[in-house]
C-alpha atoms as a PDB file:
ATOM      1  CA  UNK A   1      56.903 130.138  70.362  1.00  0.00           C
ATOM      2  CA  UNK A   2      54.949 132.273  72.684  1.00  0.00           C
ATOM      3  CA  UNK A   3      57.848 133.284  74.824  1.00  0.00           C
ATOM      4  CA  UNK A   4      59.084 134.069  71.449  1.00  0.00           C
ATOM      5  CA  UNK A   5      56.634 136.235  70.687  1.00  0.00           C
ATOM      6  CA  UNK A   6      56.757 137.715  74.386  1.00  0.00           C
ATOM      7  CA  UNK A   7      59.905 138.873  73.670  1.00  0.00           C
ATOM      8  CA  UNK A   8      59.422 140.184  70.353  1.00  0.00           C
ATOM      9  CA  UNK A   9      56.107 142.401  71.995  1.00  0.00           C
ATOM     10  CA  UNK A  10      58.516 143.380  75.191  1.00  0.00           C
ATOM     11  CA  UNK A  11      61.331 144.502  72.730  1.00  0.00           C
ATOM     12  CA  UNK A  12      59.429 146.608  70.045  1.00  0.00           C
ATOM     13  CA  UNK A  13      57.368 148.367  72.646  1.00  0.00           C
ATOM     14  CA  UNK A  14      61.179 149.267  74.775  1.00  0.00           C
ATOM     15  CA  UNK A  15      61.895 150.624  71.061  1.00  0.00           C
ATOM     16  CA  UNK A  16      59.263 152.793  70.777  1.00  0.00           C
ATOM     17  CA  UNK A  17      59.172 154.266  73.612  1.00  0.00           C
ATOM     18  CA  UNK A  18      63.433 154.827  72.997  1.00  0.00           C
ATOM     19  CA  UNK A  19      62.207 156.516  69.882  1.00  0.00           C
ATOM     20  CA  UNK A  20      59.333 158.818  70.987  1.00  0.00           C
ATOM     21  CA  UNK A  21      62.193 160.319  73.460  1.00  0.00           C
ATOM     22  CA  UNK A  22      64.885 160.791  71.303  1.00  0.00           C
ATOM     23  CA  UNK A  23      62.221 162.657  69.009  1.00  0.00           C
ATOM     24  CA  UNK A  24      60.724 164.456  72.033  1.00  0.00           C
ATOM     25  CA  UNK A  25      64.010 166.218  73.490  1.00  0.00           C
ATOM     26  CA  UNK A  26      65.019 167.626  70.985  1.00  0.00           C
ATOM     27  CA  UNK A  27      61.253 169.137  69.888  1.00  0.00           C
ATOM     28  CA  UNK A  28      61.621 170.158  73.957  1.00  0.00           C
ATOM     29  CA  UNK A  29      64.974 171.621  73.100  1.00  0.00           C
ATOM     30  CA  UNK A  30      63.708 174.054  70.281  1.00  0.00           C
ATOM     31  CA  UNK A  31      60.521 174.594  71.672  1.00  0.00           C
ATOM     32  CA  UNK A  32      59.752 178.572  71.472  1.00  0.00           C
ATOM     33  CA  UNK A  33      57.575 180.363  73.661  1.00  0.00           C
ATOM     34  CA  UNK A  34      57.310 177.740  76.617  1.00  0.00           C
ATOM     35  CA  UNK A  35      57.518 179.005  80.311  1.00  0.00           C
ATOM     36  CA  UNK A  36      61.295 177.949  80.811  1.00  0.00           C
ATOM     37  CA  UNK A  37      63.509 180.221  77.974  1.00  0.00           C
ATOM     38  CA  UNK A  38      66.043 177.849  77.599  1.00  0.00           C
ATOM     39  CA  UNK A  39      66.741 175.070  75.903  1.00  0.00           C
ATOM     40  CA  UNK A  40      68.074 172.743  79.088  1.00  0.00           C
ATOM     41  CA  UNK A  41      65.533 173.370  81.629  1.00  0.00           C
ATOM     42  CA  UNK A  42      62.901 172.680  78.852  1.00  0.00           C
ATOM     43  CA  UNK A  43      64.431 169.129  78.710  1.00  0.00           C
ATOM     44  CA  UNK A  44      65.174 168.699  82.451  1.00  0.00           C
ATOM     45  CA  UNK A  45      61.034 169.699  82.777  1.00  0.00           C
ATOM     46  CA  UNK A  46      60.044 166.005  80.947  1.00  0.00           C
ATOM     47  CA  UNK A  47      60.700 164.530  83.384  1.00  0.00           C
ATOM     48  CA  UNK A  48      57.403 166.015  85.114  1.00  0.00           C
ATOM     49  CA  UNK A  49      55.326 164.651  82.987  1.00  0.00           C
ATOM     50  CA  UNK A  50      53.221 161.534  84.377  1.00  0.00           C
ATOM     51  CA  UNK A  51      53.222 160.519  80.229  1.00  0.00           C
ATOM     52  CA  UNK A  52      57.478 160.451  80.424  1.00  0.00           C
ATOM     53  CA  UNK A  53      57.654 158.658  83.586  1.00  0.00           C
ATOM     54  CA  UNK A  54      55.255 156.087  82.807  1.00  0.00           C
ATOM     55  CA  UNK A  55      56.806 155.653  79.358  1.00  0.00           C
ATOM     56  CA  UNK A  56      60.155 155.333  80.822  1.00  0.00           C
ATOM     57  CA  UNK A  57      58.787 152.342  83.692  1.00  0.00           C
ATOM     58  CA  UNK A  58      56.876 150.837  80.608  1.00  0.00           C
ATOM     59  CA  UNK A  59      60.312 151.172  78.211  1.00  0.00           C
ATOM     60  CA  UNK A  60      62.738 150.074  81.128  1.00  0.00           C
ATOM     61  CA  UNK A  61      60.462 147.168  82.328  1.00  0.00           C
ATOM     62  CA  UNK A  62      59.716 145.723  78.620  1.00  0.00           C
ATOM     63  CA  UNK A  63      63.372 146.130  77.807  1.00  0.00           C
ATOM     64  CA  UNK A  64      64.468 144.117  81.362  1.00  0.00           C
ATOM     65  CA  UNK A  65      62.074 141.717  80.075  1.00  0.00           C
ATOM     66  CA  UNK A  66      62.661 141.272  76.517  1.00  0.00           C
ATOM     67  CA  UNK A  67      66.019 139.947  77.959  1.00  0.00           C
ATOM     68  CA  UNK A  68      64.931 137.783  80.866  1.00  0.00           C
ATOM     69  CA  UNK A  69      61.254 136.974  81.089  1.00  0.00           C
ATOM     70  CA  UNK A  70      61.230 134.959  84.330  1.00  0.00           C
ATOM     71  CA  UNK A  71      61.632 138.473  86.983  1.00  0.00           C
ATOM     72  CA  UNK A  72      59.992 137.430  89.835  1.00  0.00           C
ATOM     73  CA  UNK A  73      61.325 139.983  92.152  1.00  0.00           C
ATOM     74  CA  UNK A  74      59.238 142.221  94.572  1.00  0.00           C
ATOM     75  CA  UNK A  75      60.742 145.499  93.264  1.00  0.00           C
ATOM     76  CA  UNK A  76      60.368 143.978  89.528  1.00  0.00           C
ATOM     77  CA  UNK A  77      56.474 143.484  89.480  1.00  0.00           C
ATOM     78  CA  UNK A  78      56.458 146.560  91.489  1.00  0.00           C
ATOM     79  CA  UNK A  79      57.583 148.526  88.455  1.00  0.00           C
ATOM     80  CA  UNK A  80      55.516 146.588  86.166  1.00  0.00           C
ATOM     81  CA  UNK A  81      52.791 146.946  87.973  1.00  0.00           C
ATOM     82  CA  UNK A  82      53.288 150.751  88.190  1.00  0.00           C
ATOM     83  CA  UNK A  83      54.135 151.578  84.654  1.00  0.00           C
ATOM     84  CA  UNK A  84      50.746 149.354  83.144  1.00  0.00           C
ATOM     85  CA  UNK A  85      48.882 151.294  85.648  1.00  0.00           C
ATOM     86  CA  UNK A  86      50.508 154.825  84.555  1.00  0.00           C
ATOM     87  CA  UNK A  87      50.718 154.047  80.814  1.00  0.00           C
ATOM     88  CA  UNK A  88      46.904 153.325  81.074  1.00  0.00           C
ATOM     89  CA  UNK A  89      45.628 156.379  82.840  1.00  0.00           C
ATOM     90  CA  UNK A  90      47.716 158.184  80.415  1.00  0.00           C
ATOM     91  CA  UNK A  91      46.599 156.810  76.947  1.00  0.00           C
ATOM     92  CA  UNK A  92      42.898 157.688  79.193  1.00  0.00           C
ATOM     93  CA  UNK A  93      43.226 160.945  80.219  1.00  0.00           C
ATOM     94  CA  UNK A  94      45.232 162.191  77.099  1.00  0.00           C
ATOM     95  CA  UNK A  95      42.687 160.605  75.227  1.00  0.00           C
ATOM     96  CA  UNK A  96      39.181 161.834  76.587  1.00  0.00           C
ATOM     97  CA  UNK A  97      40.707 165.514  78.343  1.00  0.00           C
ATOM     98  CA  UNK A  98      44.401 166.927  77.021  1.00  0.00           C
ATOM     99  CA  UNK A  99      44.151 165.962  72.893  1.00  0.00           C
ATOM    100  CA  UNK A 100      44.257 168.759  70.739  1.00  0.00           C
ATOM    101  CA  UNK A 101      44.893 171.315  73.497  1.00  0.00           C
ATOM    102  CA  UNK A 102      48.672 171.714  72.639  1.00  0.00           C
ATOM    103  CA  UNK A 103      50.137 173.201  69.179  1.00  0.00           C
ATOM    104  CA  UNK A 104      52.845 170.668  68.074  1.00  0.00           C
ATOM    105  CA  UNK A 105      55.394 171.286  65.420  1.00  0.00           C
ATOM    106  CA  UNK A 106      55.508 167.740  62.604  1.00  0.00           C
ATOM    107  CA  UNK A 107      57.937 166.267  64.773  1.00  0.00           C
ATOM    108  CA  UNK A 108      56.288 166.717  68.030  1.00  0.00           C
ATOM    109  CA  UNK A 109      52.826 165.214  66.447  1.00  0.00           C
ATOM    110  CA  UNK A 110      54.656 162.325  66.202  1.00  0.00           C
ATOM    111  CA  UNK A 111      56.192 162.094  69.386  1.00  0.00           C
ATOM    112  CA  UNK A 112      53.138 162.744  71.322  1.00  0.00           C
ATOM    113  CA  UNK A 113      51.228 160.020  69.096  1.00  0.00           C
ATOM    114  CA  UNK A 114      53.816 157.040  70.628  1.00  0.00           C
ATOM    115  CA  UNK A 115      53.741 158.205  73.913  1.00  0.00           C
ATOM    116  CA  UNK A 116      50.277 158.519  74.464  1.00  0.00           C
ATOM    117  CA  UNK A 117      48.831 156.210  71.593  1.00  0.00           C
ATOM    118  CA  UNK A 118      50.427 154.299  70.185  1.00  0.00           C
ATOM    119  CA  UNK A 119      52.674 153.115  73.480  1.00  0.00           C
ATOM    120  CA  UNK A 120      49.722 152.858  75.625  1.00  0.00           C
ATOM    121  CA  UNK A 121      47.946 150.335  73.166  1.00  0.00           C
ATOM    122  CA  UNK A 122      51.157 148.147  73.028  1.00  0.00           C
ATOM    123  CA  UNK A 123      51.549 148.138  76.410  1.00  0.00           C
ATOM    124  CA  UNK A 124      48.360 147.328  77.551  1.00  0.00           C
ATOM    125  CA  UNK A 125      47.998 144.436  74.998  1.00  0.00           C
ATOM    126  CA  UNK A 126      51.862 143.082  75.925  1.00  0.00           C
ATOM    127  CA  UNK A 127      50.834 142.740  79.598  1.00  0.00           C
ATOM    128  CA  UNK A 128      47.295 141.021  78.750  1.00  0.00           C
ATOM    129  CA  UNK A 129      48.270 138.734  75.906  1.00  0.00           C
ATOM    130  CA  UNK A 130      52.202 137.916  77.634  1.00  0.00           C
ATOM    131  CA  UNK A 131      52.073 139.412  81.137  1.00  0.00           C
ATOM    132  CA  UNK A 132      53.935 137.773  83.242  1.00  0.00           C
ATOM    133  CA  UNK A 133      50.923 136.222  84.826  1.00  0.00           C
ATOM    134  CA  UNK A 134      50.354 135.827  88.646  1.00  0.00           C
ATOM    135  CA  UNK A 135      52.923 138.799  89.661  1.00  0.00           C
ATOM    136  CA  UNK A 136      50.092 141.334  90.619  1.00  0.00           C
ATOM    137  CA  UNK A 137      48.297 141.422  94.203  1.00  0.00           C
ATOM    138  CA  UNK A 138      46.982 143.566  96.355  1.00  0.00           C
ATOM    139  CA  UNK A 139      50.001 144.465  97.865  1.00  0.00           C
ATOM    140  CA  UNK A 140      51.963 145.119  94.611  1.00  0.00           C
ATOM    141  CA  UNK A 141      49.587 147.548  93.456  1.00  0.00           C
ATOM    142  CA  UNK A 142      49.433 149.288  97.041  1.00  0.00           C
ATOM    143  CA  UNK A 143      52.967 149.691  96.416  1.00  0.00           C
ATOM    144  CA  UNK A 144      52.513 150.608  92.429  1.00  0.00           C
ATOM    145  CA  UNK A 145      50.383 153.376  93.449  1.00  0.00           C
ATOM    146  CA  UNK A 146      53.350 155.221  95.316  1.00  0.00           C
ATOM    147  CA  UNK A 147      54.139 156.181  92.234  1.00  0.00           C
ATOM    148  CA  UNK A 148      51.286 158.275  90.799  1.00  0.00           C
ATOM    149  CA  UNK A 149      51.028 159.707  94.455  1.00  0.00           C
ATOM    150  CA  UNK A 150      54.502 161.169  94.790  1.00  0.00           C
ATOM    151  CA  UNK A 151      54.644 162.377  90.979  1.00  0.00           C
ATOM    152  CA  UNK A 152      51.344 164.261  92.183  1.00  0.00           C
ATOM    153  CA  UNK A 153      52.886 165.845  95.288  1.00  0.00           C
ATOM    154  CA  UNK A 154      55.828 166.470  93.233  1.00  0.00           C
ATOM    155  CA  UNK A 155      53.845 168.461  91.309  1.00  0.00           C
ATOM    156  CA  UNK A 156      51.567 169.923  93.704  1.00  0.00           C
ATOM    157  CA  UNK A 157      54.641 171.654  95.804  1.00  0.00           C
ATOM    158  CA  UNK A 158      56.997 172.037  92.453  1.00  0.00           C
ATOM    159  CA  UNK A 159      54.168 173.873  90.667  1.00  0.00           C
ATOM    160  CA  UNK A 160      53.863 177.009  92.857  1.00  0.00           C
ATOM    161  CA  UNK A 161      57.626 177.636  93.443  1.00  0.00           C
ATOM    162  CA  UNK A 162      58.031 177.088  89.415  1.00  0.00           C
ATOM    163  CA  UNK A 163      54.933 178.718  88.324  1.00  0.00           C
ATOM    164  CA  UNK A 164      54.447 175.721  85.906  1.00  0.00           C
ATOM    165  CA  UNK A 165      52.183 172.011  85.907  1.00  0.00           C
ATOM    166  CA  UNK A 166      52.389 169.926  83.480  1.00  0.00           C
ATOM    167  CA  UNK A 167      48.607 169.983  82.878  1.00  0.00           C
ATOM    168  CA  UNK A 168      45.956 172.106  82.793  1.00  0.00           C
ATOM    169  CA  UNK A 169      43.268 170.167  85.554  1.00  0.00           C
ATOM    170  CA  UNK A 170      46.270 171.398  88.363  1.00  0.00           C
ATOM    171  CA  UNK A 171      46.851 174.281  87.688  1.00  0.00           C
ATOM    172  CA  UNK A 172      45.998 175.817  91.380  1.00  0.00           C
ATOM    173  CA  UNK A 173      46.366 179.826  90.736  1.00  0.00           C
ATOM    174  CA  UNK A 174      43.641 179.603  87.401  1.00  0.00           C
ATOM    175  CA  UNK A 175      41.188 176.768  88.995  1.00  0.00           C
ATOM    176  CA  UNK A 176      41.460 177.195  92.545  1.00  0.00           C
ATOM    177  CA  UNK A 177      42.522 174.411  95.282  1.00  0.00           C
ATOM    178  CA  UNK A 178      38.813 172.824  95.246  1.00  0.00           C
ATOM    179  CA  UNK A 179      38.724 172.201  91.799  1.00  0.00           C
ATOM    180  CA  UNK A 180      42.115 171.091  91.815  1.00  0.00           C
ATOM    181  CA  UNK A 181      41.552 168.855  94.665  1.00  0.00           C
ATOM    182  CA  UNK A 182      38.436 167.773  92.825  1.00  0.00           C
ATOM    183  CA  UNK A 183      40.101 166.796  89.503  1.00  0.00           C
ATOM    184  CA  UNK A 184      42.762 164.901  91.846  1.00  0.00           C
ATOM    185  CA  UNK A 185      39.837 163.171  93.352  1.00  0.00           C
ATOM    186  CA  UNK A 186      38.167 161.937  90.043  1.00  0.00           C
ATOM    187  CA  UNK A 187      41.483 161.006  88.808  1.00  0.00           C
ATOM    188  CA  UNK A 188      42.125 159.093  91.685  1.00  0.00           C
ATOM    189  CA  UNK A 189      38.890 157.097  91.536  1.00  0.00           C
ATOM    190  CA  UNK A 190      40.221 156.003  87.920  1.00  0.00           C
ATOM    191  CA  UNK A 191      43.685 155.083  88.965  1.00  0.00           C
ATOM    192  CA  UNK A 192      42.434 152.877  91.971  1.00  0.00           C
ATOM    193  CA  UNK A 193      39.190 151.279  89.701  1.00  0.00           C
ATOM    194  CA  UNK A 194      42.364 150.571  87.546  1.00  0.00           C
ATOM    195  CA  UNK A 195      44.262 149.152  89.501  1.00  0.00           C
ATOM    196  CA  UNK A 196      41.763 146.643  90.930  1.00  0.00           C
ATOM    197  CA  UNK A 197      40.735 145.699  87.205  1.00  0.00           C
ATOM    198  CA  UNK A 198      44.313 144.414  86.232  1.00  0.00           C
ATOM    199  CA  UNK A 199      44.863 142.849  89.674  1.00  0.00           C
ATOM    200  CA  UNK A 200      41.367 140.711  89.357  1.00  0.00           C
ATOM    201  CA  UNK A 201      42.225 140.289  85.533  1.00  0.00           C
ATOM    202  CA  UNK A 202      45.521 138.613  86.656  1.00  0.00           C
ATOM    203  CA  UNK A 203      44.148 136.318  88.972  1.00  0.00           C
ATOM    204  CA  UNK A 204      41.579 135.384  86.819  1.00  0.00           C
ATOM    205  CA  UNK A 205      43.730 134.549  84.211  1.00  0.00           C
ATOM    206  CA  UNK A 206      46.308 132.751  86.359  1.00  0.00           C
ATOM    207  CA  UNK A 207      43.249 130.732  88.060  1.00  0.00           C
ATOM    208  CA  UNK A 208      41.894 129.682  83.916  1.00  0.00           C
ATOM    209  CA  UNK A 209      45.776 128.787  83.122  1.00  0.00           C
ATOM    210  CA  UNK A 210      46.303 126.891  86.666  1.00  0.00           C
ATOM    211  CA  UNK A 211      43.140 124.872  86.248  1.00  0.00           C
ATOM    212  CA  UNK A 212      43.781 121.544  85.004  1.00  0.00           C
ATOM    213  CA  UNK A 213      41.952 120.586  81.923  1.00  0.00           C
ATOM    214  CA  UNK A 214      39.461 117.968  81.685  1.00  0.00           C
ATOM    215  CA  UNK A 215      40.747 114.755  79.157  1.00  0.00           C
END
């Protein structure tokens, strides 16, 4: 029953995330008055946001799961690992800084609740209630973090040649490099306090389940 149900969580939160992007390109598409005119490079631009990428790990991970539950490879947990990690910093961030700074269109309100809502809840709760337990370590989420480090390097060299960043805490030629540099710091402490949460949550989990009970 439980693997069941792990399934059943894994699937329906690869769905939503599927649906949040097929509503979100084409709001990108008709978008008017964003910094790229047209409608292609407005779509080609998602993929800059840390809230797609992390949806996408979270969607591609819960989907490879909802088929197979018992991944046990490096690169696998790796993933994992990386989109909880992303998924949570973005339901945080969006949640206490970048809410109600945008003006969405119906359709866009919508979108933007699943990715950074309603996803980010599901998520979270599908890796603590189903996991898979006893696939985090230190060394996985050394490795995890790769991935919030290059997206922000991405960004950091992308942003001047473009004139564009995908949020308003980088933006280099308004705030300056030490206030950048300082909101990349704070951020940073969240990601790695994070990071070492989950990884001592999973082992303390795996160490109640592995314990044998008393009769």
């Amino acid at each position: 029953m439980s693997q069941r149900l792990a399934r059943i969580c894994f699937a329906f939160t690869a769905v939503l995330v599927a649906v949040a992007l097929a509503i979100q390109i084409p709001v990108s598409a008709t978008a008017k008055g964003t910094h790229f005119a047209t409608p292609w490079p407005n779509v080609a631009n998602l993929i800059f946001f840390f809230t797609i990428d992390s949806n996408l790990i979270v969607g591609v991970t819960c989907a490879l799961l909802a088929i197979n539950l018992n991944r046990t490879s490096t690169v696998f947990q790796v993933f994992r690992f990386a989109g909880i990690l992303g998924i949570a910093v973005t339901g945080f961030i969006y949640n206490t800084v970048l809410a109600g700074l945008a003006t969405l269109t119906p359709w866009g309100k919508v979108s933007d609740t699943i990715l950074h809502i309603i996803v980010p809840i599901v998520a979270i709760l599908g890796w603590l209630i189903f996991g898979p337990r006893g696939q985090t370590s230190w060394r996985i989420a050394a490795l995890a973090l790769l991935f919030p480090i290059i997206w922000l390097a991405v960004s950091l060299v992308r942003g001047p040649i473009v004139d564009w960043y995908a949020y308003p805490f980088l933006y280099v030629d308004t705030l300056g490099y030490a206030k950048v540099l300082r909101n990349c710091l704070a951020i940073s402490i969240l990601v790695i306090g994070l990071a070492a949460a989950f990884v001592g949550f999973d082992s303390w989990i795996k160490q109640r389940l592995e314990r044998p009970r008393r009769p």
